[in-house]
C-alpha atoms as a PDB file:
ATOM      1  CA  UNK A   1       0.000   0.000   0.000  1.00  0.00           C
ATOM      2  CA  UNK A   2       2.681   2.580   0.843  1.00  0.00           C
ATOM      3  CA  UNK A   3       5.149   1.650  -2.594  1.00  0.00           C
ATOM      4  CA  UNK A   4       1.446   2.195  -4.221  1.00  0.00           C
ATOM      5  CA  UNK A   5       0.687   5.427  -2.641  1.00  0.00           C
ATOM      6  CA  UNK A   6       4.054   6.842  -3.073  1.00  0.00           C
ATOM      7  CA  UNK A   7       4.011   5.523  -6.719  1.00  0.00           C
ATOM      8  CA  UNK A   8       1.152   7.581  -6.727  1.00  0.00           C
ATOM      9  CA  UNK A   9       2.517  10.580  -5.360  1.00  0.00           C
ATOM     10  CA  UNK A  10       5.715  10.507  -7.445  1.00  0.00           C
ATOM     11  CA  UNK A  11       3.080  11.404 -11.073  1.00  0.00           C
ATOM     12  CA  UNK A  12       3.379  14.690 -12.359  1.00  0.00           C
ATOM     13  CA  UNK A  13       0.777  16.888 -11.946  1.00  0.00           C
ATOM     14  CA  UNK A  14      -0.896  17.993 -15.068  1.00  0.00           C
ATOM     15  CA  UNK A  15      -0.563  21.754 -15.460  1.00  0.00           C
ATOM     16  CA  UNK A  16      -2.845  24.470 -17.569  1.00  0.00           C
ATOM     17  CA  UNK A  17      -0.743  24.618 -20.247  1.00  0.00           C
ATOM     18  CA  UNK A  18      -1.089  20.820 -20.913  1.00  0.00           C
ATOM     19  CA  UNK A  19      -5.290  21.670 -21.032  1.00  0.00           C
ATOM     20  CA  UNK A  20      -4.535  24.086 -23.347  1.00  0.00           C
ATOM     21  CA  UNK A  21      -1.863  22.201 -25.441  1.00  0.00           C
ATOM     22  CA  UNK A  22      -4.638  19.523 -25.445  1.00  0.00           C
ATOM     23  CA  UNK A  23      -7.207  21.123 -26.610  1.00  0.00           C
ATOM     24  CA  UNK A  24      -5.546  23.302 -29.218  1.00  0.00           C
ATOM     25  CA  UNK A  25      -4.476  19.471 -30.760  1.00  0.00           C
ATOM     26  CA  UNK A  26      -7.995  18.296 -30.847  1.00  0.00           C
ATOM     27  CA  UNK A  27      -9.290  21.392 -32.128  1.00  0.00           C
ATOM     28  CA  UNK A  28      -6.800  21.386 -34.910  1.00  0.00           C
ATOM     29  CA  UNK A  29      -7.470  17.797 -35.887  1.00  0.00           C
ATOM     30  CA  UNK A  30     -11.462  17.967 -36.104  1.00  0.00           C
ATOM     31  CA  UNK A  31     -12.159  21.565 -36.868  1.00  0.00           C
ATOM     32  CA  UNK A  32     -12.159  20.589 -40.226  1.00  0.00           C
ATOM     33  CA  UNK A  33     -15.008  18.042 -39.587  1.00  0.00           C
ATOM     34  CA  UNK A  34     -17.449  20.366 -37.460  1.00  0.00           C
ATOM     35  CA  UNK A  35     -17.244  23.224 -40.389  1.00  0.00           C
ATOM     36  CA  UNK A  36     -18.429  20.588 -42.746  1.00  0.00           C
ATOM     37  CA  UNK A  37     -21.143  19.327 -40.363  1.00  0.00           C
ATOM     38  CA  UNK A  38     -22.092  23.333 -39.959  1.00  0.00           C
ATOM     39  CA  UNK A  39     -22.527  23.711 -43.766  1.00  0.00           C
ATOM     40  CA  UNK A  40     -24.359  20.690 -44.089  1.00  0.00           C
ATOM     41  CA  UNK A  41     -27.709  22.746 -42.439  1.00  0.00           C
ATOM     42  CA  UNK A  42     -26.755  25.519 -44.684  1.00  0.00           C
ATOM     43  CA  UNK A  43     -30.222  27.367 -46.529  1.00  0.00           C
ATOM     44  CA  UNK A  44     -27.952  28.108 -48.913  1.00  0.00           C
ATOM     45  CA  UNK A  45     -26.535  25.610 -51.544  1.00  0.00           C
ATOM     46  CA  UNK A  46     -23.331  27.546 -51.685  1.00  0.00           C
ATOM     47  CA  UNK A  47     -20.448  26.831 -49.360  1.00  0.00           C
ATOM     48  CA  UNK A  48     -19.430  29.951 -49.287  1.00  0.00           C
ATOM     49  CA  UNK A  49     -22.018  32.001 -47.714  1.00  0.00           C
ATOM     50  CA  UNK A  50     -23.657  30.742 -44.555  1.00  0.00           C
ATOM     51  CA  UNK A  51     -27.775  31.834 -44.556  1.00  0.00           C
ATOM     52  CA  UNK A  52     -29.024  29.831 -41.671  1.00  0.00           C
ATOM     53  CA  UNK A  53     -29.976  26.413 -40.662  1.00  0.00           C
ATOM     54  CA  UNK A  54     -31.956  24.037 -42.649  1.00  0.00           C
ATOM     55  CA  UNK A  55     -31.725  19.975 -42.953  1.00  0.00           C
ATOM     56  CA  UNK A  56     -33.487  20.197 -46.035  1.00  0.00           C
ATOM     57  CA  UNK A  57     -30.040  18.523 -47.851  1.00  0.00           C
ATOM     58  CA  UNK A  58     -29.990  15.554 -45.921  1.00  0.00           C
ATOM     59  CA  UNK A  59     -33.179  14.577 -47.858  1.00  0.00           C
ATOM     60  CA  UNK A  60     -32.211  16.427 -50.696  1.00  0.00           C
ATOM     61  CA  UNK A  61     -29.113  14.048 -51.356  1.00  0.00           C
ATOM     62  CA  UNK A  62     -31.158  10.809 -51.639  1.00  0.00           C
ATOM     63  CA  UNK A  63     -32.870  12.536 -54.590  1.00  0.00           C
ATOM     64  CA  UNK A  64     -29.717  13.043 -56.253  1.00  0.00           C
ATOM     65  CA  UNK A  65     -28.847   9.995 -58.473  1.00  0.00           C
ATOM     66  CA  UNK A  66     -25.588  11.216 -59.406  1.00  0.00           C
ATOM     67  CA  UNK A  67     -24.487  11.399 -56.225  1.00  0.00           C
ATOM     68  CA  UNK A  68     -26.353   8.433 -54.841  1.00  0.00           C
ATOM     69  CA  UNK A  69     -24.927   6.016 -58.009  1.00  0.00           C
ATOM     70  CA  UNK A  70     -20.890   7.106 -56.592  1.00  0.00           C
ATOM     71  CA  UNK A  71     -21.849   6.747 -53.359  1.00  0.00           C
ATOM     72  CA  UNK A  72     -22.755   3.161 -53.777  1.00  0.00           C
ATOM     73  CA  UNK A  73     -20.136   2.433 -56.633  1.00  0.00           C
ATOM     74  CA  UNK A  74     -17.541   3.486 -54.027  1.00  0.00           C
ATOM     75  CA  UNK A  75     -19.178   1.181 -51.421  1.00  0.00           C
ATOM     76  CA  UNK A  76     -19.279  -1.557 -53.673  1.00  0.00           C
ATOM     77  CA  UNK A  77     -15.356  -1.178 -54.595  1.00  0.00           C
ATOM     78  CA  UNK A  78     -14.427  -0.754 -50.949  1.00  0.00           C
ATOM     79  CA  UNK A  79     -16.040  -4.119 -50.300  1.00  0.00           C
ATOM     80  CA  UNK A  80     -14.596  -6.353 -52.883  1.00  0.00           C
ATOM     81  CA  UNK A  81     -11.432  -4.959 -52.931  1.00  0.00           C
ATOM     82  CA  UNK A  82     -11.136  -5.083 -49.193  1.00  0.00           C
ATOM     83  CA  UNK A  83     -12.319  -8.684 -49.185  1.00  0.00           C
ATOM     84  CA  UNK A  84      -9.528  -9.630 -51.952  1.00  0.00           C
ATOM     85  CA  UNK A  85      -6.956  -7.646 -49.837  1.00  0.00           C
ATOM     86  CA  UNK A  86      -8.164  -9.759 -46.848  1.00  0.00           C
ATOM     87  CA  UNK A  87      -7.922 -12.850 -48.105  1.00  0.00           C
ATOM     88  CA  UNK A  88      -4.570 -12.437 -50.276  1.00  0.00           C
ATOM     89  CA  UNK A  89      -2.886 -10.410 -46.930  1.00  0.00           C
ATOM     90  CA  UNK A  90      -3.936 -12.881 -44.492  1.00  0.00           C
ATOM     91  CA  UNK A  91      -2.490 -16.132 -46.735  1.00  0.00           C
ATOM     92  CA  UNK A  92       0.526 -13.803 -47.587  1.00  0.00           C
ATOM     93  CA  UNK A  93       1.076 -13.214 -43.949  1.00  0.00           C
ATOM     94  CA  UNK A  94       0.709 -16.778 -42.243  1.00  0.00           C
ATOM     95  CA  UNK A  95       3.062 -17.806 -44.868  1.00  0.00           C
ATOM     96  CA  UNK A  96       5.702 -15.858 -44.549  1.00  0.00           C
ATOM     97  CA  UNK A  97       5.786 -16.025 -40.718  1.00  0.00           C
ATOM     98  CA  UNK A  98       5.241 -20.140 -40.957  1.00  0.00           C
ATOM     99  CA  UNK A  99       7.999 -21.288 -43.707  1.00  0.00           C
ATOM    100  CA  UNK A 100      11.097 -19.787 -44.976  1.00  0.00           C
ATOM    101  CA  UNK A 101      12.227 -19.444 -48.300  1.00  0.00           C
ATOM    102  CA  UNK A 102      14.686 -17.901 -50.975  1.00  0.00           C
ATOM    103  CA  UNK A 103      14.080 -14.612 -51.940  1.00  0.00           C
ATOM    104  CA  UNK A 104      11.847 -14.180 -48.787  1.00  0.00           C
ATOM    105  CA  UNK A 105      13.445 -10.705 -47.256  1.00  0.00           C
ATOM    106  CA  UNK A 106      13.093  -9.689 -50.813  1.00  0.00           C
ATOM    107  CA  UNK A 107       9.511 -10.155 -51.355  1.00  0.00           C
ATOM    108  CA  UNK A 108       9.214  -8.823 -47.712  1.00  0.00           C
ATOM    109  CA  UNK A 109      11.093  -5.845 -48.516  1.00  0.00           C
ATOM    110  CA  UNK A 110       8.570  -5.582 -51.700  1.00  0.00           C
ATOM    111  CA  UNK A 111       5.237  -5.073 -49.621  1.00  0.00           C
ATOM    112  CA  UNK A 112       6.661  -1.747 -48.154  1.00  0.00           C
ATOM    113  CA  UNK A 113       7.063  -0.337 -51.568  1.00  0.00           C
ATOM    114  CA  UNK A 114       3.296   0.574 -52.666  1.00  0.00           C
ATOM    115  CA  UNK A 115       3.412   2.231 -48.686  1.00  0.00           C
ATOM    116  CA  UNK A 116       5.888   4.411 -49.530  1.00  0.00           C
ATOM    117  CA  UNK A 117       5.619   5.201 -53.446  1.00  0.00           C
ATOM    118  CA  UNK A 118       3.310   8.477 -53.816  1.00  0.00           C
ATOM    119  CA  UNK A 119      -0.280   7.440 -54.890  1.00  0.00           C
ATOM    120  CA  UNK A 120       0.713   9.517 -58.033  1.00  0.00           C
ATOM    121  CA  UNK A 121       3.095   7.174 -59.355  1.00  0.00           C
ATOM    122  CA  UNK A 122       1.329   4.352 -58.502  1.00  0.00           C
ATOM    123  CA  UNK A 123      -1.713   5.485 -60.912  1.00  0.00           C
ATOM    124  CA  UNK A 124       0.062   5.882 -63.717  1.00  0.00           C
ATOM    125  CA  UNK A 125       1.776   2.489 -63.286  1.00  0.00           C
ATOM    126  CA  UNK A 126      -1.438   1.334 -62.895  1.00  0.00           C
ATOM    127  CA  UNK A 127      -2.829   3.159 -65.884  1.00  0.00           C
ATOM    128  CA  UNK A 128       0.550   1.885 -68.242  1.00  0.00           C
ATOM    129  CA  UNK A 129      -0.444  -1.693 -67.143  1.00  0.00           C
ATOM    130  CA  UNK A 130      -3.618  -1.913 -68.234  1.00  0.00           C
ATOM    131  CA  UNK A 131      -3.101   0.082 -71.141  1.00  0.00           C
ATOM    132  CA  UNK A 132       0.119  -2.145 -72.198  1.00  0.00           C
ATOM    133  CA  UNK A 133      -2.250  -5.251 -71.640  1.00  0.00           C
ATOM    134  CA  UNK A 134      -4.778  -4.193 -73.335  1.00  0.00           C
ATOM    135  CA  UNK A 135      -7.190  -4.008 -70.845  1.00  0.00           C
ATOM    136  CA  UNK A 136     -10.761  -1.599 -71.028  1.00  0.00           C
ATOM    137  CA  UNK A 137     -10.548   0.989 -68.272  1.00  0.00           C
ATOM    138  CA  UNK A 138     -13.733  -0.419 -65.483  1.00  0.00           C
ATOM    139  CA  UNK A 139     -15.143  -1.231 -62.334  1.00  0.00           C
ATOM    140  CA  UNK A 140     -12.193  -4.108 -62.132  1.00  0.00           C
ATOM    141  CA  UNK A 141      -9.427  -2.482 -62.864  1.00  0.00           C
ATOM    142  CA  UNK A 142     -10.405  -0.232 -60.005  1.00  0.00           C
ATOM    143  CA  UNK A 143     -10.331  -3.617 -57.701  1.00  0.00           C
ATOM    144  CA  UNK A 144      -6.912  -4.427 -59.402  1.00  0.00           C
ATOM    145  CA  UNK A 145      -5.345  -1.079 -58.331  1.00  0.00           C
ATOM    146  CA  UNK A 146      -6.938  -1.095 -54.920  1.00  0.00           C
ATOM    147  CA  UNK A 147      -6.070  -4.348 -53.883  1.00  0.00           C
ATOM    148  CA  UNK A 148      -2.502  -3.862 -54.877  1.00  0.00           C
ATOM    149  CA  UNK A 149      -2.061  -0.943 -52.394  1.00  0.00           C
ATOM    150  CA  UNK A 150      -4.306  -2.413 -49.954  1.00  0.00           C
ATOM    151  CA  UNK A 151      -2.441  -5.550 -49.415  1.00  0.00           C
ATOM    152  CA  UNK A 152       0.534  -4.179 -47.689  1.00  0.00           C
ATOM    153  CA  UNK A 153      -1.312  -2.325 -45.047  1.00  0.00           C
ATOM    154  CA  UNK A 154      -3.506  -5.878 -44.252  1.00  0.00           C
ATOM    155  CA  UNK A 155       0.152  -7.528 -44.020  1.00  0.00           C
ATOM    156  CA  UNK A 156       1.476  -4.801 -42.043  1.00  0.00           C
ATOM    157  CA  UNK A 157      -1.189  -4.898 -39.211  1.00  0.00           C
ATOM    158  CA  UNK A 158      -1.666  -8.493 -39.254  1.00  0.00           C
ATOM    159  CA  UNK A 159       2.232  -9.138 -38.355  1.00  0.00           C
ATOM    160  CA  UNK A 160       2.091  -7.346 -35.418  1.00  0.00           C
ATOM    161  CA  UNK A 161      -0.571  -9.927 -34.028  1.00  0.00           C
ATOM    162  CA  UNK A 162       0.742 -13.085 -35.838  1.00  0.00           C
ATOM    163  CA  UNK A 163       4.087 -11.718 -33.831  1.00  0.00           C
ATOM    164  CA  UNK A 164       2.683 -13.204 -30.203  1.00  0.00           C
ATOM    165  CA  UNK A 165       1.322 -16.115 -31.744  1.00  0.00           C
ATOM    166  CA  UNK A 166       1.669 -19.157 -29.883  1.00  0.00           C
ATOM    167  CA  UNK A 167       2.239 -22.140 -32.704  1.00  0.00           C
ATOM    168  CA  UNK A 168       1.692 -24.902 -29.930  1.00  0.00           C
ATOM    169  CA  UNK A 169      -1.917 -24.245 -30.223  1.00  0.00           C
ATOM    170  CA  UNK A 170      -2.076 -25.187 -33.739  1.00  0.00           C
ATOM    171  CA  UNK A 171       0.210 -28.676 -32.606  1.00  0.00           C
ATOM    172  CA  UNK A 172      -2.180 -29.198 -30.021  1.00  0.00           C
ATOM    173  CA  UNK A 173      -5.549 -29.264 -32.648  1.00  0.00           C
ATOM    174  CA  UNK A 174      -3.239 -31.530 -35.507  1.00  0.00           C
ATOM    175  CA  UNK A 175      -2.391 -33.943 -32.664  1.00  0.00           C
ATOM    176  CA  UNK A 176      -6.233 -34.012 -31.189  1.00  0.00           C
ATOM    177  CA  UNK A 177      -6.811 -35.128 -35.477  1.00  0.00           C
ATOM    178  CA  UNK A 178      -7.469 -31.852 -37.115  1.00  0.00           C
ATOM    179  CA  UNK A 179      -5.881 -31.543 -40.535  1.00  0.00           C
ATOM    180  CA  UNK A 180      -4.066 -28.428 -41.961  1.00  0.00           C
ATOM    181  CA  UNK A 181      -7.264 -26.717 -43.408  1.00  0.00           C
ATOM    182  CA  UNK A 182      -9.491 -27.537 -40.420  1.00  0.00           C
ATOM    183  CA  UNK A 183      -6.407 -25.848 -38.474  1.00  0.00           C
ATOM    184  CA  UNK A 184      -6.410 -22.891 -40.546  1.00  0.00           C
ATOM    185  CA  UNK A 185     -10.262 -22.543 -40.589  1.00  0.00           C
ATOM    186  CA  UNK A 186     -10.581 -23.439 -36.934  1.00  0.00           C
ATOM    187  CA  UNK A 187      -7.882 -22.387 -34.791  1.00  0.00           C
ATOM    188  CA  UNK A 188      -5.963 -20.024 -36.770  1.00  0.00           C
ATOM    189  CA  UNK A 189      -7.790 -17.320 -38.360  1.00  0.00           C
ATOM    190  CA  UNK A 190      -9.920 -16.823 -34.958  1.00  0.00           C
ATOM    191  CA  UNK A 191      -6.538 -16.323 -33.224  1.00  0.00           C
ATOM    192  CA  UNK A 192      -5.911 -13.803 -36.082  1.00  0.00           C
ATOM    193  CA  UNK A 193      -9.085 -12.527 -36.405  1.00  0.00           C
ATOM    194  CA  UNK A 194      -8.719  -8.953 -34.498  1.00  0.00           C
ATOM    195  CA  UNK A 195      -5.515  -8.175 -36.585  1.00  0.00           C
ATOM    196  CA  UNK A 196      -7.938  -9.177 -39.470  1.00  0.00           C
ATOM    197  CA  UNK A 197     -10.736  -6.916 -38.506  1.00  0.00           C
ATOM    198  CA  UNK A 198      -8.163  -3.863 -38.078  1.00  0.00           C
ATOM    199  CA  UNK A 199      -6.479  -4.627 -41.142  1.00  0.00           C
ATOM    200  CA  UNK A 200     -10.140  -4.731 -43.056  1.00  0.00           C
ATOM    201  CA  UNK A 201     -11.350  -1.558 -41.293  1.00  0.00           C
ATOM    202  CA  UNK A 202      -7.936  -0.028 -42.757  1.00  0.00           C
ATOM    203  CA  UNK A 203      -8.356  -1.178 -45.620  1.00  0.00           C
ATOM    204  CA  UNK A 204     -12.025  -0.358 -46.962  1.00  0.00           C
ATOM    205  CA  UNK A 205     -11.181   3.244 -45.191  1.00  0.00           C
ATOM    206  CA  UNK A 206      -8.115   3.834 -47.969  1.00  0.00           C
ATOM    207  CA  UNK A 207     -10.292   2.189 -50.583  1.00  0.00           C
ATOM    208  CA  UNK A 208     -13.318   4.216 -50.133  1.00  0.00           C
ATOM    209  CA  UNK A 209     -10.876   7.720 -49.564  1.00  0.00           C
ATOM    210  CA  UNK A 210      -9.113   7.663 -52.516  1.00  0.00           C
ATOM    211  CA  UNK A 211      -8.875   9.904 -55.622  1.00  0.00           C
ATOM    212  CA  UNK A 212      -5.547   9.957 -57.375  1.00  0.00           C
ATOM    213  CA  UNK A 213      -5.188   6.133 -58.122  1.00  0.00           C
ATOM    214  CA  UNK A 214      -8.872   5.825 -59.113  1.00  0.00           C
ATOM    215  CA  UNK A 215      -9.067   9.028 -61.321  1.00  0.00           C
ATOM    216  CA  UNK A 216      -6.263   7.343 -63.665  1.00  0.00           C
ATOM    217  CA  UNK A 217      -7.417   3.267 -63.017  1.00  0.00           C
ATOM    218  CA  UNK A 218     -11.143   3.979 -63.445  1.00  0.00           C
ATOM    219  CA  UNK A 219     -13.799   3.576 -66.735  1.00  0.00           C
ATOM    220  CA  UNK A 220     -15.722   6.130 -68.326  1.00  0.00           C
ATOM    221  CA  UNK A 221     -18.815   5.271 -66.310  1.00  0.00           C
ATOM    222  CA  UNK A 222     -16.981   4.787 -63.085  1.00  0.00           C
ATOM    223  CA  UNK A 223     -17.010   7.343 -60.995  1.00  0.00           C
ATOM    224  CA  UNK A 224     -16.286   6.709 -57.445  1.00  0.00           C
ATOM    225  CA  UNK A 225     -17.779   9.768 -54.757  1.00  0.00           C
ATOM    226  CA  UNK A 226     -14.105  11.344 -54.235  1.00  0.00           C
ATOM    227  CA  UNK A 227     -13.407  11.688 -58.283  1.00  0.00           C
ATOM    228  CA  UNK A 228     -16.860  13.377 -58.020  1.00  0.00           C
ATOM    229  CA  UNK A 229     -16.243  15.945 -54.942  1.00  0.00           C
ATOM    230  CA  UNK A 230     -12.751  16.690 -56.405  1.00  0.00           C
ATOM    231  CA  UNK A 231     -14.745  17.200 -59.946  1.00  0.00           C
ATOM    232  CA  UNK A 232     -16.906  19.483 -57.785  1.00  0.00           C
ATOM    233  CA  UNK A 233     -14.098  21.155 -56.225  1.00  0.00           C
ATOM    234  CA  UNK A 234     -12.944  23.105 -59.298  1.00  0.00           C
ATOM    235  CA  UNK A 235     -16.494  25.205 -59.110  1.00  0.00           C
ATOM    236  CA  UNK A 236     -18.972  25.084 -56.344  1.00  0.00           C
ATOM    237  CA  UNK A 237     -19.344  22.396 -53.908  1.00  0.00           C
ATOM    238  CA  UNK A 238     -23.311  21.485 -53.641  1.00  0.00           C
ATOM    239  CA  UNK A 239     -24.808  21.663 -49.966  1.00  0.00           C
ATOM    240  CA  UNK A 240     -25.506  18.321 -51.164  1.00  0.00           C
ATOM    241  CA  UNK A 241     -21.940  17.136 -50.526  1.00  0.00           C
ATOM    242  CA  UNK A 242     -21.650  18.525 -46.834  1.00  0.00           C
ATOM    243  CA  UNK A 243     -24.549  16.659 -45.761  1.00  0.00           C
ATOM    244  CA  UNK A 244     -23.511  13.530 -47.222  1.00  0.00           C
ATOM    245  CA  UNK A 245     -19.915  13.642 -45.848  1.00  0.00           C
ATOM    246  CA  UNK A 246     -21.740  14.328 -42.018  1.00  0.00           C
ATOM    247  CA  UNK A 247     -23.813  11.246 -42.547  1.00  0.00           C
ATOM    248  CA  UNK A 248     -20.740   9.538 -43.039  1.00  0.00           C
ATOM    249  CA  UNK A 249     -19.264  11.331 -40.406  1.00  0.00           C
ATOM    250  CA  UNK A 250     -22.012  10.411 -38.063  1.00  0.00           C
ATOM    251  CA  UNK A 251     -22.104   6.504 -39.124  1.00  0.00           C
ATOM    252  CA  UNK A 252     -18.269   6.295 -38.780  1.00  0.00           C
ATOM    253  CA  UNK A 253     -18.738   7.757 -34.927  1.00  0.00           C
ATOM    254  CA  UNK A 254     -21.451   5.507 -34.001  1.00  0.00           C
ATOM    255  CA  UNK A 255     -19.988   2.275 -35.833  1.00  0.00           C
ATOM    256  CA  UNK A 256     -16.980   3.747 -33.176  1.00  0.00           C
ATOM    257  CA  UNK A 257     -19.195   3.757 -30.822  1.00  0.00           C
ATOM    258  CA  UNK A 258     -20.918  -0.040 -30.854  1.00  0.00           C
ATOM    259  CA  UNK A 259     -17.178  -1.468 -31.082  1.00  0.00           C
ATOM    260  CA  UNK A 260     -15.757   0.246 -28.087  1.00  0.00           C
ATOM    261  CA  UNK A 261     -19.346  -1.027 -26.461  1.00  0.00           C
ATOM    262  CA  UNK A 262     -18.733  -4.794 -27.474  1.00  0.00           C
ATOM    263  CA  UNK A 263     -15.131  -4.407 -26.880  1.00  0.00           C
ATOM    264  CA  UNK A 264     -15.606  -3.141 -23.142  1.00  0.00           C
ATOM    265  CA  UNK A 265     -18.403  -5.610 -22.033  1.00  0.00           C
ATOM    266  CA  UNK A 266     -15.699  -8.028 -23.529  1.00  0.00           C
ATOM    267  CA  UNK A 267     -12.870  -7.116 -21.378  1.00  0.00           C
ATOM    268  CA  UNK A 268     -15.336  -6.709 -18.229  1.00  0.00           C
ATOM    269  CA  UNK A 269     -16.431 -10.061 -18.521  1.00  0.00           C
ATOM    270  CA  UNK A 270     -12.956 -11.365 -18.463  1.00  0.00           C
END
């Protein structure tokens, strides 16, 4: 008790200056988001002049098909691609961390590449590919180019749980008459299956933000929701836009919400 309370006594004490170092951090990092929230009840359908509150867009948007068709074409391509990613990451990653091979730092080194080559270079790759292949500009080549930058980040996060994995548990259900597959599907991926969900979250989120990669990778009739707001950005921004992106904003916090709520009754119960 007295190592605890003197462990106690011995924390700094936080001053003002940290309250205010605090909260001009926060309000740098979502400023941005509350201004767009704001605009999204503007009477006015210019972003530029503010005329009152209304919520008049937020039904207004469902009307537009434009908007609605990228909406869901960017949903759609967040989905499968993240699903390919998924299932090519996870393979790629119990495999290198179970055998060992020739070449292997190599093609380890190789996944770190689309992290740190700007998105601009990796469209026009992308775009000299197809184009060298022979290959129609579509809603596939769009899952091509996303699933080949959104495989490294599922690798990435699912090494640092395969890291701590304990391989006797996999022994264990072989020895008890489980084959390799039955392992996998069994024992394995459930073990993995938080580094998984991280790695998926990560992934759909970089699918569904970007622009540069799809402007160059995608069809004539393809246009994802970002291509369209950037489109938008070169004249005037509809009111339209701003209430979409807060419905997003306010899905995204209460998705937040209902996983730290499962994830706390989780860890109480243990």
């Amino acid at each position: 008790m007295a190592a605890a309370a003197k462990q106690h006594k011995d924390k700094p004490k936080v001053g003002p200056l940290s309250y205010v170092y605090t909260f001009l951090v926060y309000t740098f990092l979502y400023l941005p988001m509350v201004m767009v929230v704001l605009y999204s009840f503007n009477k006015n359908n210019n972003n530029l002049a503010f005329h009152g509150f209304t919520g008049k867009w937020y039904l207004s948007m469902f009307q537009n098909e434009a908007l609605m068709k990228s909406l869901l074409l960017t949903i759609e391509l967040g989905l499968v691609s993240t699903f390919i990613a998924i299932v090519l990451g996870t393979l790629a990653t119990i495999g290198m961390h179970r055998y060992d091979f020739k070449l292997k730092k190599v093609f380890d080194s190789l996944l770190y590449i689309p992290v740190v080559i700007p998105e601009l270079v990796i469209g026009i790759a992308s775009l000299a590919t197809f184009t060298m292949m022979g290959a129609t500009l579509s809603f596939w080549t769009l899952v091509i180019a996303h699933v080949t930058f959104c495989v490294p980040f599922v690798v990435i996060t699912l090494r640092s749980r395969i890291a701590g994995f304990d391989a006797s548990i996999e022994e264990a259900a072989m020895d008890l008459g489980a084959n390799q597959l039955r392992t996998l599907m069994r024992v394995t991926i459930p073990m993995l299956m938080p580094g998984i969900l991280s790695g998926a979250m990560l992934s759909f989120t970089l699918s569904i933000d970007d622009v540069i990669i799809s402007y160059f990778v995608a069809g004539a009739g393809d246009m994802t929701l970002p291509i369209r707001i950037y489109g938008m950005a070169r004249g005037k921004i509809s009111t339209e836009v701003y209430a979409l992106s807060s419905a997003i904003i306010f899905v995204t916090i209460l998705a937040y919400g209902i996983y730290f709520l499962i994830t706390r009754g989780r860890n109480t119960a243990d």
